[in-house]
C-alpha atoms as a PDB file:
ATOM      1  CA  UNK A   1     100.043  92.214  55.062  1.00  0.00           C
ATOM      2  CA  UNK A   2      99.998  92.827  58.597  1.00  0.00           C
ATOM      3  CA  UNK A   3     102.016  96.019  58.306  1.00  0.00           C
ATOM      4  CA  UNK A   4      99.693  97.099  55.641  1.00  0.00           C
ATOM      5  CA  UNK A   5      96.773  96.344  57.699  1.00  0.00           C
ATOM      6  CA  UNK A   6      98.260  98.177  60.292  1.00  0.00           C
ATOM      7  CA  UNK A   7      99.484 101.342  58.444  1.00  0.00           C
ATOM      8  CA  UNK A   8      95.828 101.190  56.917  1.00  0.00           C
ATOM      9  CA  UNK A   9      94.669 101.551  60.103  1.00  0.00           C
ATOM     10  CA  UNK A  10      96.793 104.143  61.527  1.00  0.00           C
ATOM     11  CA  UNK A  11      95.537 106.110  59.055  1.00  0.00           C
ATOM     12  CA  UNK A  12      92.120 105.855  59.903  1.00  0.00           C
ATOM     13  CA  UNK A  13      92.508 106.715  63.365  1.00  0.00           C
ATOM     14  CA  UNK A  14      94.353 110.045  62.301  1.00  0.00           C
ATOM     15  CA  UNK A  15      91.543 111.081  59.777  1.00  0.00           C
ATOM     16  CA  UNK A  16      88.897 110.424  62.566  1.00  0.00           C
ATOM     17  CA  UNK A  17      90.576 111.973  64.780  1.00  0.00           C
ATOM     18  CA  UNK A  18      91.215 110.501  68.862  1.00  0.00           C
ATOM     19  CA  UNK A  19      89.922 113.790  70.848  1.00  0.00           C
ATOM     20  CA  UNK A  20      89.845 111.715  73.517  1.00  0.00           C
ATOM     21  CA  UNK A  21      88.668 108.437  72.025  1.00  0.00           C
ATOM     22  CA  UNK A  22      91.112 105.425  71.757  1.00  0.00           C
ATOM     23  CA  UNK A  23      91.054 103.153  68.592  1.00  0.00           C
ATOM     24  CA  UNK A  24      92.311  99.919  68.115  1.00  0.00           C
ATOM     25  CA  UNK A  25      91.321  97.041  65.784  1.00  0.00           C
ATOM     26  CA  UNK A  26      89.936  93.266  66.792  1.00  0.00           C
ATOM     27  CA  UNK A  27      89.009  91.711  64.104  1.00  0.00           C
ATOM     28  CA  UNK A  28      87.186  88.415  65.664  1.00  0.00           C
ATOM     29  CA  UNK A  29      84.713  91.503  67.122  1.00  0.00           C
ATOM     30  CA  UNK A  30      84.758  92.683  63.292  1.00  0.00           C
ATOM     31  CA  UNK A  31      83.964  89.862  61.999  1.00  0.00           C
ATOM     32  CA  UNK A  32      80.909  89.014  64.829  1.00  0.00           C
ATOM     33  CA  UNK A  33      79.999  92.336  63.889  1.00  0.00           C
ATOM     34  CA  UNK A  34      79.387  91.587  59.933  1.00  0.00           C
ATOM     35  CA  UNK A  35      78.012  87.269  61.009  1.00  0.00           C
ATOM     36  CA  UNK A  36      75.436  89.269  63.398  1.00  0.00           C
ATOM     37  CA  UNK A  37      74.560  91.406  60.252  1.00  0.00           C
ATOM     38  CA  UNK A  38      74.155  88.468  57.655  1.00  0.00           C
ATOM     39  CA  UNK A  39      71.890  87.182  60.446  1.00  0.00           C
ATOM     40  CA  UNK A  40      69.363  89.646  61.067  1.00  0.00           C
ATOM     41  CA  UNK A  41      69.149  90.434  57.329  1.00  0.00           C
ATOM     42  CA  UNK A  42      68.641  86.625  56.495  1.00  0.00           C
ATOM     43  CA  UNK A  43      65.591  86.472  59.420  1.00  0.00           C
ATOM     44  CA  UNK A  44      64.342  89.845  58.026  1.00  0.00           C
ATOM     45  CA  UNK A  45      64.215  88.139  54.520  1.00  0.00           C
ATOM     46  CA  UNK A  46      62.550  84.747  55.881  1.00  0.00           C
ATOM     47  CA  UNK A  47      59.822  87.143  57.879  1.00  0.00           C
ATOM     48  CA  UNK A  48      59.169  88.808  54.357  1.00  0.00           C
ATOM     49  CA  UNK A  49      59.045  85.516  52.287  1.00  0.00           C
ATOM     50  CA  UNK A  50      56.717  83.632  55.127  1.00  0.00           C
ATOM     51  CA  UNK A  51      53.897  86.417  55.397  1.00  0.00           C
ATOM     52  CA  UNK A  52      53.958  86.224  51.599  1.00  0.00           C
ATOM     53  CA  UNK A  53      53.161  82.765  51.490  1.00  0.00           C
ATOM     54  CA  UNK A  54      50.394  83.322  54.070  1.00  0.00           C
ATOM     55  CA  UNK A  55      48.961  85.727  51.697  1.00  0.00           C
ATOM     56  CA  UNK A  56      48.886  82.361  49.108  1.00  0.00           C
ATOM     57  CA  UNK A  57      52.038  83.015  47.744  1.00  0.00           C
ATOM     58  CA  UNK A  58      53.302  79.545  46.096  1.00  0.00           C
ATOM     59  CA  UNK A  59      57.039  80.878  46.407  1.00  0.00           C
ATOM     60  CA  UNK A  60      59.333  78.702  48.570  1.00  0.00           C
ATOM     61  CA  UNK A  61      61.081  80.870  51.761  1.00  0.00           C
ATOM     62  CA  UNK A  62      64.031  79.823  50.802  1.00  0.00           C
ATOM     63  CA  UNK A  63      63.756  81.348  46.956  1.00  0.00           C
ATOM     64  CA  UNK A  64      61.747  84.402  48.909  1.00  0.00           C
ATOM     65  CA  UNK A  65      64.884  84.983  50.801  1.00  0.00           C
ATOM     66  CA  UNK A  66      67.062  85.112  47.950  1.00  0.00           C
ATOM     67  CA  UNK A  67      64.164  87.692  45.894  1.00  0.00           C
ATOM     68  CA  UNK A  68      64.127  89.824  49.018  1.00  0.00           C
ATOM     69  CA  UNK A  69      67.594  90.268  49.875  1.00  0.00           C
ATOM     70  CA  UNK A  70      68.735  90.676  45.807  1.00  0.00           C
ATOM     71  CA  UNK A  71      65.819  93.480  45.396  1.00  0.00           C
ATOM     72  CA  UNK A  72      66.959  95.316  48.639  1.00  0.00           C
ATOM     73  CA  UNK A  73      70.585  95.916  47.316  1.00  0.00           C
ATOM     74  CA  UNK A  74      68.500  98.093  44.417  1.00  0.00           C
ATOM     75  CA  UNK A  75      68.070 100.711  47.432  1.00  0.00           C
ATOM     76  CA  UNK A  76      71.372 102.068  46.482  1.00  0.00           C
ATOM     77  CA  UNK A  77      70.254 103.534  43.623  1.00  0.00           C
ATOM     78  CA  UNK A  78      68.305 106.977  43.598  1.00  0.00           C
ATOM     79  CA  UNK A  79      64.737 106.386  44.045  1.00  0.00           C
ATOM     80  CA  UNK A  80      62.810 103.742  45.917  1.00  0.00           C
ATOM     81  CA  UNK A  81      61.341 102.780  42.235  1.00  0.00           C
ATOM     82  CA  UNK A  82      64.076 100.200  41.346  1.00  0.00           C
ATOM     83  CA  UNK A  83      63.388  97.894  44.804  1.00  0.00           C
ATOM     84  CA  UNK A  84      59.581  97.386  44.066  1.00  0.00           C
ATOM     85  CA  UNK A  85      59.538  96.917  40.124  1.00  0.00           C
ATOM     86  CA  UNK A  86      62.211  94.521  40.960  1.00  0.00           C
ATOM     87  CA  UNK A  87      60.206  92.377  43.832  1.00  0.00           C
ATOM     88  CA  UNK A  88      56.759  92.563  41.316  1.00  0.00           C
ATOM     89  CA  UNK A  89      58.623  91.456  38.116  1.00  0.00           C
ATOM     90  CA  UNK A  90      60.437  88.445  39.996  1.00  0.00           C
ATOM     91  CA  UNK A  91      57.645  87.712  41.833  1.00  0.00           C
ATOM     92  CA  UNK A  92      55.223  87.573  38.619  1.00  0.00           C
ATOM     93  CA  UNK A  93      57.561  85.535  36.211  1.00  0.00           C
ATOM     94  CA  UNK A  94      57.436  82.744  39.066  1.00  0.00           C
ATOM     95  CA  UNK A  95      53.759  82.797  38.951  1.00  0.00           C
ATOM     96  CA  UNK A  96      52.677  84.929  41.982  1.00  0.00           C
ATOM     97  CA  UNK A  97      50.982  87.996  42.643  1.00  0.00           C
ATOM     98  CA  UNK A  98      53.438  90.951  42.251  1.00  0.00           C
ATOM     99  CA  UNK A  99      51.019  93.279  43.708  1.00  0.00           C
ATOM    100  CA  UNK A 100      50.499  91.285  47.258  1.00  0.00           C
ATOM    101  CA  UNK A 101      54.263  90.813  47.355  1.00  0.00           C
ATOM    102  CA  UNK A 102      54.427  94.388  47.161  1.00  0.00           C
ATOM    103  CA  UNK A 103      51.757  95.352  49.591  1.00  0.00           C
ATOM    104  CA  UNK A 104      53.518  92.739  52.041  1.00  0.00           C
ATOM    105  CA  UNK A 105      56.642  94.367  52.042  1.00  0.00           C
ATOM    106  CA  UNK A 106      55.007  97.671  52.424  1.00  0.00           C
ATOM    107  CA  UNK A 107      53.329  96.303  55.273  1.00  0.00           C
ATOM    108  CA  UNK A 108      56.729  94.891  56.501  1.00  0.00           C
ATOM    109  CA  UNK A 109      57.954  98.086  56.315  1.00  0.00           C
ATOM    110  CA  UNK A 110      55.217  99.678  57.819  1.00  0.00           C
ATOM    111  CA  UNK A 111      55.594  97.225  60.900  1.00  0.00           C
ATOM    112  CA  UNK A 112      59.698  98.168  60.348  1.00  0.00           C
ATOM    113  CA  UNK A 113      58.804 102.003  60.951  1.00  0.00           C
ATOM    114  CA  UNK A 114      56.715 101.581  63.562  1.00  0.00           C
ATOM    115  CA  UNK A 115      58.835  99.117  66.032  1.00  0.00           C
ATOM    116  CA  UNK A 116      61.966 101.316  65.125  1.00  0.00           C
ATOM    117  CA  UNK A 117      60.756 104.250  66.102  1.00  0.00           C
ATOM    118  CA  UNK A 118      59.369 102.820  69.335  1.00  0.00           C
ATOM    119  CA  UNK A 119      62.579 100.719  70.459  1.00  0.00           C
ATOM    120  CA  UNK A 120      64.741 104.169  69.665  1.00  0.00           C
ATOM    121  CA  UNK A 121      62.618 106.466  71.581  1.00  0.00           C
ATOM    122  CA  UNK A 122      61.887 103.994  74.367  1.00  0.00           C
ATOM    123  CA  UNK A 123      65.675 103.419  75.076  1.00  0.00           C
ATOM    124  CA  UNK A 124      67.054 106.596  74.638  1.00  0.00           C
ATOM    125  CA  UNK A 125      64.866 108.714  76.637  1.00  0.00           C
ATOM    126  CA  UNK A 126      63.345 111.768  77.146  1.00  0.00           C
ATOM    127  CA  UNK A 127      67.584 112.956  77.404  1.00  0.00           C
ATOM    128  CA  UNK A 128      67.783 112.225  73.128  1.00  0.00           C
ATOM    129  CA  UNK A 129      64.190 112.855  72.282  1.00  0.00           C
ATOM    130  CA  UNK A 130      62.360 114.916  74.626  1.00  0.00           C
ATOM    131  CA  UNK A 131      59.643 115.030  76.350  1.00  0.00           C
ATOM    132  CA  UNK A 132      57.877 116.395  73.008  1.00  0.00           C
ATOM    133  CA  UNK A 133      59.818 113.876  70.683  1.00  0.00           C
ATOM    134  CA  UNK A 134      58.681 110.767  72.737  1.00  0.00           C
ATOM    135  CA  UNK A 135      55.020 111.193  72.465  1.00  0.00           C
ATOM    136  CA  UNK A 136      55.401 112.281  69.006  1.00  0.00           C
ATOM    137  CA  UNK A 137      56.871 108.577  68.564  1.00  0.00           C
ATOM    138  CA  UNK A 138      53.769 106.476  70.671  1.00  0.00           C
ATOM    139  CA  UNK A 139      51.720 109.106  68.164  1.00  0.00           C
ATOM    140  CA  UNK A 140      53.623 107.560  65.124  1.00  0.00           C
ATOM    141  CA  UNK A 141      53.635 104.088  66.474  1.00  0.00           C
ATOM    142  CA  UNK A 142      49.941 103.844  67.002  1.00  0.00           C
ATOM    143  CA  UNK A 143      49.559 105.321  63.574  1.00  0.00           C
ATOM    144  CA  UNK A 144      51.834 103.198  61.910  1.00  0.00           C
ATOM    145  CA  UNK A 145      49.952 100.355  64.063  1.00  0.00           C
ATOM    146  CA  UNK A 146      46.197 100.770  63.326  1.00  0.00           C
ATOM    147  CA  UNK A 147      47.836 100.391  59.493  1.00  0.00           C
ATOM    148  CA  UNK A 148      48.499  96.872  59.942  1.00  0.00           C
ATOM    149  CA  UNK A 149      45.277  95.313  59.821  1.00  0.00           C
ATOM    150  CA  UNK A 150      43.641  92.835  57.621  1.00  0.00           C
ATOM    151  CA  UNK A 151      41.614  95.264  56.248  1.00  0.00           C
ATOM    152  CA  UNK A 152      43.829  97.835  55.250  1.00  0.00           C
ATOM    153  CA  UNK A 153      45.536  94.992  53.794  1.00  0.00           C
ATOM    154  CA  UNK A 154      42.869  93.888  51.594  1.00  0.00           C
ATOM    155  CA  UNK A 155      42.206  97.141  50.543  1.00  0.00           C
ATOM    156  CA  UNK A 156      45.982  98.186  49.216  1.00  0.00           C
ATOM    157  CA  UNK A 157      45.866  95.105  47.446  1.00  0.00           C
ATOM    158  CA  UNK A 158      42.665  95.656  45.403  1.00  0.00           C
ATOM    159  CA  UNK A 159      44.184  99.142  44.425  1.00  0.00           C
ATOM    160  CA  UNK A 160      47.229  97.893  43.464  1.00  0.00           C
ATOM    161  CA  UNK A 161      45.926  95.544  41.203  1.00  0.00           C
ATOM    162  CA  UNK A 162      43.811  98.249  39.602  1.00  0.00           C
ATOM    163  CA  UNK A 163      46.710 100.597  39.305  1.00  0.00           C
ATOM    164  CA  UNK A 164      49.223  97.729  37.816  1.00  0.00           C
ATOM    165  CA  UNK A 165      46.175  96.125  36.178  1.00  0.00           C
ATOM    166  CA  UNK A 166      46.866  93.049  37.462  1.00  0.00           C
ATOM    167  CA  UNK A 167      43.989  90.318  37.455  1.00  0.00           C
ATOM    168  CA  UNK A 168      43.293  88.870  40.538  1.00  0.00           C
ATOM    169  CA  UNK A 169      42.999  85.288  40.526  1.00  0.00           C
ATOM    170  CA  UNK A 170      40.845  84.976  43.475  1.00  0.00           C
ATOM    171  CA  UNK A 171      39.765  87.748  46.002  1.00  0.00           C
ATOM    172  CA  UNK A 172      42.167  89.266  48.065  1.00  0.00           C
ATOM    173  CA  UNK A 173      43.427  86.601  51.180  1.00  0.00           C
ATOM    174  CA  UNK A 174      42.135  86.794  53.954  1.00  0.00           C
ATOM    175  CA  UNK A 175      44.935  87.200  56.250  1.00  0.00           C
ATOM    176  CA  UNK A 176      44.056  86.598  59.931  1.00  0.00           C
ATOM    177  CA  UNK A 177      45.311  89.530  62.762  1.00  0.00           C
ATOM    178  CA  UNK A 178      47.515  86.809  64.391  1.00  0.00           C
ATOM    179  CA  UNK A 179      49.802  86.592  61.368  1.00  0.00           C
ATOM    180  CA  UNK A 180      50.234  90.555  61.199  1.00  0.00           C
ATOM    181  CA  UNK A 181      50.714  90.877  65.134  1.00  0.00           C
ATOM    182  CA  UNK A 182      53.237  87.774  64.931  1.00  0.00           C
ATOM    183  CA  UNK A 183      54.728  89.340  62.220  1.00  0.00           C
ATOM    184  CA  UNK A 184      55.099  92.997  63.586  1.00  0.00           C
ATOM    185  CA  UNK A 185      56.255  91.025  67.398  1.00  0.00           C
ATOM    186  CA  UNK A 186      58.923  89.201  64.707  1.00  0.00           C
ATOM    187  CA  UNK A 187      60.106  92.801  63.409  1.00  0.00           C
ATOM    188  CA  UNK A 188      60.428  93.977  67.006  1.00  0.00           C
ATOM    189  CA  UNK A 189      62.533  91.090  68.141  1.00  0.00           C
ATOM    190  CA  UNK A 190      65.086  91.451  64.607  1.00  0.00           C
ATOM    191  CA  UNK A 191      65.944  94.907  66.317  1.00  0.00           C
ATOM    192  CA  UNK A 192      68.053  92.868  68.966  1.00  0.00           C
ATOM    193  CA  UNK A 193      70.597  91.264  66.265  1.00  0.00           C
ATOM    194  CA  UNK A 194      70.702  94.418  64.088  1.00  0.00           C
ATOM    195  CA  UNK A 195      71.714  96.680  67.242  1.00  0.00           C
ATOM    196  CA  UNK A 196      74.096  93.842  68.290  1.00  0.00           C
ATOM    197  CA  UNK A 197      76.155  93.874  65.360  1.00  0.00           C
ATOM    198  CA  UNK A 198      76.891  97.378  65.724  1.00  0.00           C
ATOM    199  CA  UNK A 199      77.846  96.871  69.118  1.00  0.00           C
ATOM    200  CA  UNK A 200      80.143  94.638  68.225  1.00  0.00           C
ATOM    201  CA  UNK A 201      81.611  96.781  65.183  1.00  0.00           C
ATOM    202  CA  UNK A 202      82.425  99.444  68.294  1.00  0.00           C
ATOM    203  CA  UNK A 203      83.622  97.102  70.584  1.00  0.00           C
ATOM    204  CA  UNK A 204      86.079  95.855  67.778  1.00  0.00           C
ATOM    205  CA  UNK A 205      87.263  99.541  67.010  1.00  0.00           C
ATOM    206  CA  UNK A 206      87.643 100.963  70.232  1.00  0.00           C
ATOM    207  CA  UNK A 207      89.662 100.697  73.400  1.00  0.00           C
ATOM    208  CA  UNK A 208      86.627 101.346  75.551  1.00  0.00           C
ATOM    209  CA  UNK A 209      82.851 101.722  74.146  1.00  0.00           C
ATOM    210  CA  UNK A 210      81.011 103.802  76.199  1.00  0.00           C
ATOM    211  CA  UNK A 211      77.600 102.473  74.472  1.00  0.00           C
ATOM    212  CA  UNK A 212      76.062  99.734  75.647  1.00  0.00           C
ATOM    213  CA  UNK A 213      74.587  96.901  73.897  1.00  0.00           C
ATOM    214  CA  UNK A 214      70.927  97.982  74.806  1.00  0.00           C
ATOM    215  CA  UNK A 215      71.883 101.632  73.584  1.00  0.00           C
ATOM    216  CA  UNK A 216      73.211 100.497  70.833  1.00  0.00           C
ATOM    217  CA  UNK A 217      70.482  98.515  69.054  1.00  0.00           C
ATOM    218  CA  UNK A 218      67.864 102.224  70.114  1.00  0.00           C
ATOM    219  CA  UNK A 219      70.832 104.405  68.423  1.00  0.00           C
ATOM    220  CA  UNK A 220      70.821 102.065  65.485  1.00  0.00           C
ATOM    221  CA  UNK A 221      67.173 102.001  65.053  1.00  0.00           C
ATOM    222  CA  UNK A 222      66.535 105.578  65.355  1.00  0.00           C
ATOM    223  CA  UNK A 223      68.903 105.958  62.470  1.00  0.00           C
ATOM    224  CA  UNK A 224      67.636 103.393  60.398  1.00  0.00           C
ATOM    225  CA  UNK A 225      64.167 105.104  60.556  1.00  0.00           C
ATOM    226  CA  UNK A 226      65.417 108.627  59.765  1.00  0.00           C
ATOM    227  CA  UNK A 227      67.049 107.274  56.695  1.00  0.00           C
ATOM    228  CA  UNK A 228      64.405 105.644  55.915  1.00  0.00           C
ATOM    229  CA  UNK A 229      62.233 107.906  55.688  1.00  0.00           C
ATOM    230  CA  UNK A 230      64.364 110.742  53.527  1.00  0.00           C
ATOM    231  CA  UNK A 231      63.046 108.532  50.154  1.00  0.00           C
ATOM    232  CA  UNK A 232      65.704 110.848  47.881  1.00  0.00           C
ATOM    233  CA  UNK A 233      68.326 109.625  49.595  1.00  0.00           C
ATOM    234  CA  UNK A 234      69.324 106.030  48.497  1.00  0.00           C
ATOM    235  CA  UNK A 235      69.547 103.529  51.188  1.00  0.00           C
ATOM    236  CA  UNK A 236      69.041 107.066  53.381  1.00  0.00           C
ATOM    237  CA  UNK A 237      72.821 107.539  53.006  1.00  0.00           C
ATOM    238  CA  UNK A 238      74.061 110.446  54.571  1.00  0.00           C
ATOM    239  CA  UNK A 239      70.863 110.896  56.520  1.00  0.00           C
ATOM    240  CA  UNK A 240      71.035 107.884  58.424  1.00  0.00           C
ATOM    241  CA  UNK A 241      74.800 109.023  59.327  1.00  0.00           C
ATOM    242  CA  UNK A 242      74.358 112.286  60.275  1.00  0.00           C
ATOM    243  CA  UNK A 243      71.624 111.268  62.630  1.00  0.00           C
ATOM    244  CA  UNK A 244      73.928 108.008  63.914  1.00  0.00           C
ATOM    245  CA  UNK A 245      76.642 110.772  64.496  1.00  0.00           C
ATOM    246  CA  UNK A 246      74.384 112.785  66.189  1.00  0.00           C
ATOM    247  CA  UNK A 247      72.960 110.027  68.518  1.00  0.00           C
ATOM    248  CA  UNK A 248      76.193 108.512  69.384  1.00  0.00           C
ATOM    249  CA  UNK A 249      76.901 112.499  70.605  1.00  0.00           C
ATOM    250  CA  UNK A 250      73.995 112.368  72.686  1.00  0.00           C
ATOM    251  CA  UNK A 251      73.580 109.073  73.668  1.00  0.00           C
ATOM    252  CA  UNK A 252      77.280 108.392  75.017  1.00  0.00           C
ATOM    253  CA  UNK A 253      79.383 111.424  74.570  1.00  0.00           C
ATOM    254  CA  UNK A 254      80.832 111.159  71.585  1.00  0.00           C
ATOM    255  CA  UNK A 255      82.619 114.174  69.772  1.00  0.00           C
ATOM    256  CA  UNK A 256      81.935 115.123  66.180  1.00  0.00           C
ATOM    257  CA  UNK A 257      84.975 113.333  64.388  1.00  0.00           C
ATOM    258  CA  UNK A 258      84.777 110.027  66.020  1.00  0.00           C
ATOM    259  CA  UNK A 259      80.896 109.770  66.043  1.00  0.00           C
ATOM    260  CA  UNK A 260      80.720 110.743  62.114  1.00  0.00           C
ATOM    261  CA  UNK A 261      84.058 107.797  61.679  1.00  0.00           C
ATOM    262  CA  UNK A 262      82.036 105.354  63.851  1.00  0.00           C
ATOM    263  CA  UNK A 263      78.966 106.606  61.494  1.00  0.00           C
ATOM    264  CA  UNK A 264      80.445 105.724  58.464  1.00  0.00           C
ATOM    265  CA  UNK A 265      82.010 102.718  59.695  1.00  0.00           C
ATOM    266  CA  UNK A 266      78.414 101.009  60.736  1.00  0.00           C
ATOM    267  CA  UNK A 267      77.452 101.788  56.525  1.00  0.00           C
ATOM    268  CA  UNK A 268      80.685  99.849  55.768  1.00  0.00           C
ATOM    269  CA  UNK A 269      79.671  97.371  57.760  1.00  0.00           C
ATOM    270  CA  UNK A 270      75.928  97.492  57.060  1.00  0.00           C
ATOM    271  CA  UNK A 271      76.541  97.333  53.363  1.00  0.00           C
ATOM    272  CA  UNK A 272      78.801  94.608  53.479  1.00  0.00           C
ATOM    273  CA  UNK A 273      76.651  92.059  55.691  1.00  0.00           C
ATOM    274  CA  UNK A 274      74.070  92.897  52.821  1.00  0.00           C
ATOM    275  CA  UNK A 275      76.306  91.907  49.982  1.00  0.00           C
ATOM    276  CA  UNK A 276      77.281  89.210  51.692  1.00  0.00           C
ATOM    277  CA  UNK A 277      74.190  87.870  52.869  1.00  0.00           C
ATOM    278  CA  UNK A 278      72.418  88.427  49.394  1.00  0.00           C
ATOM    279  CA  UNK A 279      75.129  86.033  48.555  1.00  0.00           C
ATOM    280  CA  UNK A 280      74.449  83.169  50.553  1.00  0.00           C
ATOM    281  CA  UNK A 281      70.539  83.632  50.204  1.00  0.00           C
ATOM    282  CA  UNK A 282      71.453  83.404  46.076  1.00  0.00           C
ATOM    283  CA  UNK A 283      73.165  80.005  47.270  1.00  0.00           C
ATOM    284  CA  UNK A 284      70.288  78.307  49.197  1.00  0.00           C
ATOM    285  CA  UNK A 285      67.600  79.957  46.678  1.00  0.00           C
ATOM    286  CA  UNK A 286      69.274  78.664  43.510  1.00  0.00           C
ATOM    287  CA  UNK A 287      69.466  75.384  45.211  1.00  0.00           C
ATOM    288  CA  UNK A 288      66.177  76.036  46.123  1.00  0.00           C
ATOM    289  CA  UNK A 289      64.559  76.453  42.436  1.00  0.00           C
ATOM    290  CA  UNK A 290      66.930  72.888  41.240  1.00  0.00           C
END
């Protein structure tokens, strides 16, 4: 196995290419790399579930964890459709409002955007961005920001239950400014174990990383966010590697073949921690619902 895992390896290196860049393979970094992952996606999932229930939602965090994490792996197929019928119809057959669960994640996501785009163009610089790019970003944050407020909140719900003709069963919460701003401050700080992880999955595939952890988690966001926001492209595939490949370039010096490698080694990685972690939330949340 070890000769396979080796040869396997080998391989790997050739395709990507060295030009400069040594590879070599620790798995104990690998598998930080893929723990930090399950991590961040499981406190992601928990942020998610708890501002639901402080909308009134009667779902446990625990079960909200599993709902979130199971309905996120629907981002790999084309269209953004598939995530959000699959949150409202859970959501309603356990007796909650599938409209405010759906307005909260968009408000997550909202909160997502907006912290992402900040972290990445406050830690890589006018030297990635530009002068021109950065305040384009504080334009974008403060956008994204004046979003998250009770009552924008109140009002995307009422129009969502009009549009899914959904009865309310009371008016809209009332969802104080605290829980939003502790919410959005939550999203900022889940940054740190995301971009950790994929420092980790580079320190654990090459001999020397010239990225460093801080770096790392503003390279990683900036990516997330242009995937993001390309809605064709499911789970922003290709679009969130082409613009890690270009940032690692940029950001640390890179060339083309490694970068794109390293690129489509963080989806690998990414895409495992979520399969994984999915899997342990369906563990606690079934036990959860017994």
């Amino acid at each position: 196995m070890a000769v396979a895992l080796s040869g396997r390896w080998d391989a790997w290196a050739a395709v990507a290419g060295s030009e400069g860049v040594g590879w070599r393979l620790r798995p104990l970094w690998l598998l930080g790399a893929v723990a930090c992952g399950i991590l961040a996606l499981l406190a992601d999932a928990a942020l998610w579930a708890s501002l639901f229930r402080a909308c009134g939602a009667r779902i446990g965090v625990r079960e909200g964890v599993f709902v979130w994490l199971g309905t996120q792996l629907a981002r790999y197929l084309p269209g953004r459709i598939w995530q959000a019928t699959g949150l409202v119809a859970y959501v309603r057959a356990r007796g909650d409002s599938g409209v405010v669960a759906l307005t909260v994640a968009l408000v997550l996501q909202a909160g997502t955007l907006a912290t992402g785009v900040g972290i990445g163009a406050a830690v890589l610089g006018t030297d990635v961005f530009g002068a021109i790019g950065q305040w384009s970003a504080v334009f974008g944050v403060l956008v994204i920001g004046a979003a998250l407020t009770p009552p924008v909140l109140r009002t995307m719900i009422r129009l969502g239950r009009r549009l899914l003709r959904e009865l309310p069963a009371s008016e809209p919460p009332a969802v104080r400014g605290g829980v939003l701003l502790r919410a959005t401050l939550a999203r900022l700080v889940l940054w740190a174990p995301h971009g950790l992880g994929f420092w980790l999955l580079l320190e654990g595939m090459l001999v020397s990383n010239p990225l460093g952890p801080l770096d790392a988690i503003g390279v990683f966001a900036a990516a997330y966010v242009a995937g993001y926001l390309v809605i064709l492209a499911p789970a922003g595939m290709v679009v969130r590697e082409a613009a890690m490949a270009s940032l690692l370039g940029v950001a640390a010096g890179f060339p083309v073949g490694p970068a794109a490698a390293l690129a489509l080694a963080a989806r690998l990685w990414s895409t495992l921690a979520e399969v994984l972690g999915f899997a342990i939330a369906a563990l606690i949340g079934l036990g959860a619902r017994r």
